[in-house]
C-alpha atoms as a PDB file:
ATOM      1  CA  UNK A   1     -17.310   7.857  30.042  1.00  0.00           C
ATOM      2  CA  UNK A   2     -13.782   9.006  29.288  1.00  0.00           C
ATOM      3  CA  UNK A   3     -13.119  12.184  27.165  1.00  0.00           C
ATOM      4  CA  UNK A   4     -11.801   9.784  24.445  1.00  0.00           C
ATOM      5  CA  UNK A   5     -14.952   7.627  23.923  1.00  0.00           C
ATOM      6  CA  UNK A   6     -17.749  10.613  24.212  1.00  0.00           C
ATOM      7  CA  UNK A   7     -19.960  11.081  20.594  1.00  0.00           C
ATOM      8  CA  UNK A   8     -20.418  14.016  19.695  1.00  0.00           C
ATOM      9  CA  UNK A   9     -23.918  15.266  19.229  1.00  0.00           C
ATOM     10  CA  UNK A  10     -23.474  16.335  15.505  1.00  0.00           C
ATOM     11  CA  UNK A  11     -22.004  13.039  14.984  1.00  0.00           C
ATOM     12  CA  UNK A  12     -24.780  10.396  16.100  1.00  0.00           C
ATOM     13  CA  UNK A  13     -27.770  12.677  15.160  1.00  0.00           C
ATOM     14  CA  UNK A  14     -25.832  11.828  11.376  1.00  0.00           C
ATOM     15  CA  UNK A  15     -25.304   8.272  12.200  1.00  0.00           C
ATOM     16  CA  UNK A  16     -29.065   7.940  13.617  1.00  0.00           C
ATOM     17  CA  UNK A  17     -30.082   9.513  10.523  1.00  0.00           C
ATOM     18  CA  UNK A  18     -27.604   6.957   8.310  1.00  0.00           C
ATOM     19  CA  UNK A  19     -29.260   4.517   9.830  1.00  0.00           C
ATOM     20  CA  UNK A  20     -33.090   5.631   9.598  1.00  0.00           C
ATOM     21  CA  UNK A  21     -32.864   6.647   5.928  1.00  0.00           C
ATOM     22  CA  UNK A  22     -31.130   2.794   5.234  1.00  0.00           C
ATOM     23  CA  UNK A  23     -33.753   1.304   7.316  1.00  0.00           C
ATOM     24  CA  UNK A  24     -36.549   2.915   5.395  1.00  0.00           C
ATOM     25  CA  UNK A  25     -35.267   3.056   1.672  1.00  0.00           C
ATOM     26  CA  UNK A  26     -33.203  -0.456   2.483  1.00  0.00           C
ATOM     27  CA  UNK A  27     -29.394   1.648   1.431  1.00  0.00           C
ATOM     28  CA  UNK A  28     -26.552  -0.170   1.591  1.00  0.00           C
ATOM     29  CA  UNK A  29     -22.793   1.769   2.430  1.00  0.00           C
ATOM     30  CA  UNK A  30     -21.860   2.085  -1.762  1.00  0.00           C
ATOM     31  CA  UNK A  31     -25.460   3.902  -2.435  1.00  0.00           C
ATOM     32  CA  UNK A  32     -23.986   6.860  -0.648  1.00  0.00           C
ATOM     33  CA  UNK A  33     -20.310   7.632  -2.057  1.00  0.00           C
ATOM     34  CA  UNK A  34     -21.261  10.545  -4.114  1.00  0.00           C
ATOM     35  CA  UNK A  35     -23.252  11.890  -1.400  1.00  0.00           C
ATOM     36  CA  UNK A  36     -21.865  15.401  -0.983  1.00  0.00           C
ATOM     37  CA  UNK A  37     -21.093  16.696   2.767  1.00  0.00           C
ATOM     38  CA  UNK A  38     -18.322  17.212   5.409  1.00  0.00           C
ATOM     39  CA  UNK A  39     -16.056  14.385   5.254  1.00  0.00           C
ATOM     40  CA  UNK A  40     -17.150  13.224   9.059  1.00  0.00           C
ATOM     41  CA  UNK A  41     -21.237  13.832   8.121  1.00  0.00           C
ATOM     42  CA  UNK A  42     -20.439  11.621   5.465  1.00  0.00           C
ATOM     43  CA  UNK A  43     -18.948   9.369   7.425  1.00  0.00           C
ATOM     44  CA  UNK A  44     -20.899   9.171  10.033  1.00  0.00           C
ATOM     45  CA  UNK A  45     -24.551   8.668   7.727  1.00  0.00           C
ATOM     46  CA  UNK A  46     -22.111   5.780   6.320  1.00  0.00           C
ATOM     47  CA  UNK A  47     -21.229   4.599   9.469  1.00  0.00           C
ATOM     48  CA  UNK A  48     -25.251   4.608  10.175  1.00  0.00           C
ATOM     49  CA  UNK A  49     -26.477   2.890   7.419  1.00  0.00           C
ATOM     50  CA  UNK A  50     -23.484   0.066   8.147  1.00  0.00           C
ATOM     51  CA  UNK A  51     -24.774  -0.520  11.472  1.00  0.00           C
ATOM     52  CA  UNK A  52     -28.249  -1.000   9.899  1.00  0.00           C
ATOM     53  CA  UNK A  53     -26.945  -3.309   7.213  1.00  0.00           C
ATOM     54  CA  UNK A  54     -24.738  -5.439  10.400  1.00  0.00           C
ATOM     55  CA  UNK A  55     -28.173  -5.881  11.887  1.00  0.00           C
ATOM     56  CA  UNK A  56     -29.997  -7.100   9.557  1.00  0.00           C
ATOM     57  CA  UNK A  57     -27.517  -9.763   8.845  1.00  0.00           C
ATOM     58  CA  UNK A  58     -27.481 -11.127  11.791  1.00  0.00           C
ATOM     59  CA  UNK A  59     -31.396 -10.958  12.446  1.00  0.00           C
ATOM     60  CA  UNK A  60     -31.369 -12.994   8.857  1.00  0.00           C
ATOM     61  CA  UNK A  61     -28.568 -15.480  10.682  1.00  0.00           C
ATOM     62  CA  UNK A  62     -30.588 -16.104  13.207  1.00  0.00           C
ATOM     63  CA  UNK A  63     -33.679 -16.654  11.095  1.00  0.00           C
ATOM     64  CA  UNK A  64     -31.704 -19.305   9.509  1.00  0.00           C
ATOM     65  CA  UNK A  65     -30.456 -20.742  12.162  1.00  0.00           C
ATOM     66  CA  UNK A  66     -33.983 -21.151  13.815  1.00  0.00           C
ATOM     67  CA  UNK A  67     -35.149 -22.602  10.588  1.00  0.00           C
ATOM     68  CA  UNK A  68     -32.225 -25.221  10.295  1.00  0.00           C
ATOM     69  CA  UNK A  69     -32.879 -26.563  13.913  1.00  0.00           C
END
């Protein structure tokens, strides 16, 4: 892994968390824009619970698409 792609630590434990706390309380990326913290904390949680909200629309996608066939 090149120096340019490495995560930091700090960084993914916030998006891990982004996406754990959307997961559980089902956020989506606008619940959070008064959330108050370092411009990259913020944007990695947001970055987090986007991930989570990408997955479950495809997971529905394919549910759909099973169901059509």
């Amino acid at each position: 892994m090149s120096d340019k792609t490495k995560i930091s630590k700090e960084f993914l434990k916030d998006f891990n968390w982004g996406y754990q706390v959307a997961k559980e309380l089902g956020l989506k990326p606008n619940d959070i824009t008064g959330m108050s913290a370092s411009k990259n904390r913020t944007q990695a949680i947001k970055d987090g619970v986007k991930q989570y909200q990408k997955e479950q629309a495809h997971k529905k996608n394919r549910e759909e698409e099973g169901i059509k066939r």
